[in-house]
Protein backbone atom coordinates (compact mmCIF):
# COMPACT_ATOMS: atom_id res chain seq x y z
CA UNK A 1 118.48 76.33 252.23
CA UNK A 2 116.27 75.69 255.17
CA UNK A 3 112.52 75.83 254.35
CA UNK A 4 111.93 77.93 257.91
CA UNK A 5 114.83 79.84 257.15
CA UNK A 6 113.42 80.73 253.80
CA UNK A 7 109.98 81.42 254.86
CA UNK A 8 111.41 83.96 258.12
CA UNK A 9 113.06 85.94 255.11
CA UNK A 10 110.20 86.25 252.84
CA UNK A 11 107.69 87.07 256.47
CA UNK A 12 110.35 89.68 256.83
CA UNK A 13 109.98 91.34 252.95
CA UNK A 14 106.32 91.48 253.20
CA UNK A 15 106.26 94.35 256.09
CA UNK A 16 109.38 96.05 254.72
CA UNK A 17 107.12 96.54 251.27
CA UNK A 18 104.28 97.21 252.94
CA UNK A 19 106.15 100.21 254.65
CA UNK A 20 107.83 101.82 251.22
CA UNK A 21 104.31 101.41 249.50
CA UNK A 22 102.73 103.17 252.08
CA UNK A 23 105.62 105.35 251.88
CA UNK A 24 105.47 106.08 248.54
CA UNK A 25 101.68 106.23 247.69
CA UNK A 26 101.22 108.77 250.42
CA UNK A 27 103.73 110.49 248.84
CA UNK A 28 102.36 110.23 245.42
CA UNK A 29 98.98 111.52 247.35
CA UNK A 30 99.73 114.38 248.64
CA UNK A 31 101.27 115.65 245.59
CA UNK A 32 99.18 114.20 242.49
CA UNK A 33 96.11 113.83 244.06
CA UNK A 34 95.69 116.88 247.20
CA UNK A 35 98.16 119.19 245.21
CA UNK A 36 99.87 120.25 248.67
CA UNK A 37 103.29 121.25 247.25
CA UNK A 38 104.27 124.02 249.68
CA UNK A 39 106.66 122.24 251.43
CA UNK A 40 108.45 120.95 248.31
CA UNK A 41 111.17 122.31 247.08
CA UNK A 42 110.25 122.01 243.53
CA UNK A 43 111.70 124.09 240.26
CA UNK A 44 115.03 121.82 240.44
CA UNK A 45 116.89 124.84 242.61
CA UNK A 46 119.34 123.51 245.33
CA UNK A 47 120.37 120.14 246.06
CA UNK A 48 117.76 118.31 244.93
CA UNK A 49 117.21 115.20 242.41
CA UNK A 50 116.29 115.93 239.04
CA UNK A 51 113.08 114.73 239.77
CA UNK A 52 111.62 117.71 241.39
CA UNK A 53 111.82 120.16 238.71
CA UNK A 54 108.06 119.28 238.56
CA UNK A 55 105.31 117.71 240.62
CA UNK A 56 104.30 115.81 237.79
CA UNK A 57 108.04 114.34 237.34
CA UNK A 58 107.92 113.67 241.08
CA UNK A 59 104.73 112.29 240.95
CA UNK A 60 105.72 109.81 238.53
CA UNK A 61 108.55 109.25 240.10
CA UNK A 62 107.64 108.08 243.31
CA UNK A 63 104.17 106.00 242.02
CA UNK A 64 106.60 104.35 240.21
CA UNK A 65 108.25 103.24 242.97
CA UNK A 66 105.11 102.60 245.16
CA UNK A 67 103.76 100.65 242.37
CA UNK A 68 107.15 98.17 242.41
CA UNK A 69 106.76 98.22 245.85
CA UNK A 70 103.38 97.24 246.06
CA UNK A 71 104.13 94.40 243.39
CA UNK A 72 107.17 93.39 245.49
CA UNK A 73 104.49 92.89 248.57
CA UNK A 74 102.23 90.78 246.25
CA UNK A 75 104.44 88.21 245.33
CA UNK A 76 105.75 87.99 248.76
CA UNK A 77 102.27 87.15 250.09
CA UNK A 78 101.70 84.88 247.12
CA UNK A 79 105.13 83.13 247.50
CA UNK A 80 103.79 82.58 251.27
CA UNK A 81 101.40 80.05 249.73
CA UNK A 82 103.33 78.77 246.87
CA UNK A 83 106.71 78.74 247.99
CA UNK A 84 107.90 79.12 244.12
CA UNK A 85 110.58 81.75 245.39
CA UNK A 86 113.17 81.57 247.77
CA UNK A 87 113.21 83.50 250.80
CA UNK A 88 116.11 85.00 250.52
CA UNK A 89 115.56 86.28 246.93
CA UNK A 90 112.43 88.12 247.89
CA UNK A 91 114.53 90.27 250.34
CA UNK A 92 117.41 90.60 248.31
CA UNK A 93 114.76 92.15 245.85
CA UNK A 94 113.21 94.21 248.62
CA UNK A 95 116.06 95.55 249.72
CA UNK A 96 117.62 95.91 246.44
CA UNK A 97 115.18 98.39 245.60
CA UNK A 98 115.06 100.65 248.82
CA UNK A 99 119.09 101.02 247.62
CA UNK A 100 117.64 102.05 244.38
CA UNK A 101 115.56 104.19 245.41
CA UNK A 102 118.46 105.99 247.74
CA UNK A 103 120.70 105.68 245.23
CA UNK A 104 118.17 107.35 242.72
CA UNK A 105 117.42 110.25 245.28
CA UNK A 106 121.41 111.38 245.70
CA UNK A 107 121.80 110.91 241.63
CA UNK A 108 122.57 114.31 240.05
């Protein structure tokens, strides 16, 4: 693979991480940490994912997430340096999880 063409992909997974980590933390904040949960629909009512039958399962949830995210944005700014991973692998990673994390949200 072409070394520019690998580094492009891996400039382009750092930003995308960044944004679902920020994503996800603030998330994570405004429900574990400032305990605003008026505007969630939690109790597991509706059509919701199983994971807001509580704050705390949300909570988890979702700084789970952030924290893979944040990981994920790491190693991309390490493999800047390094060059130990391909490109291509670190957004195939990165955008493997944001399907996950879709995928997770229309589960039953």
């Amino acid at each position: 693979m072409n070394k520019e063409l690998a580094k492009f992909l891996n400039i382009v997974s750092i930003p995308v991480n960044a944004i679902f980590t920020f994503i996800n933390f603030s998330e994570f904040y405004i429900v574990a940490i400032k305990k605003d949960i008026a505007e969630y629909p939690f109790g597991g009512s509706g059509p919701t994912p199983y994971y807001y039958k509580t704050p705390e399962l949300y909570s988890l949830v979702i700084g789970s997430y952030a924290t893979i995210f944040l990981l994920l944005f790491l190693l991309g700014v390490w493999n800047l340096k390094s060059r130990k991973i391909h490109g291509h692998l670190m957004l195939m990673l990165s955008l493997g999880l944001i399907f996950v994390q879709i995928f997770h949200g229309l589960s039953d």
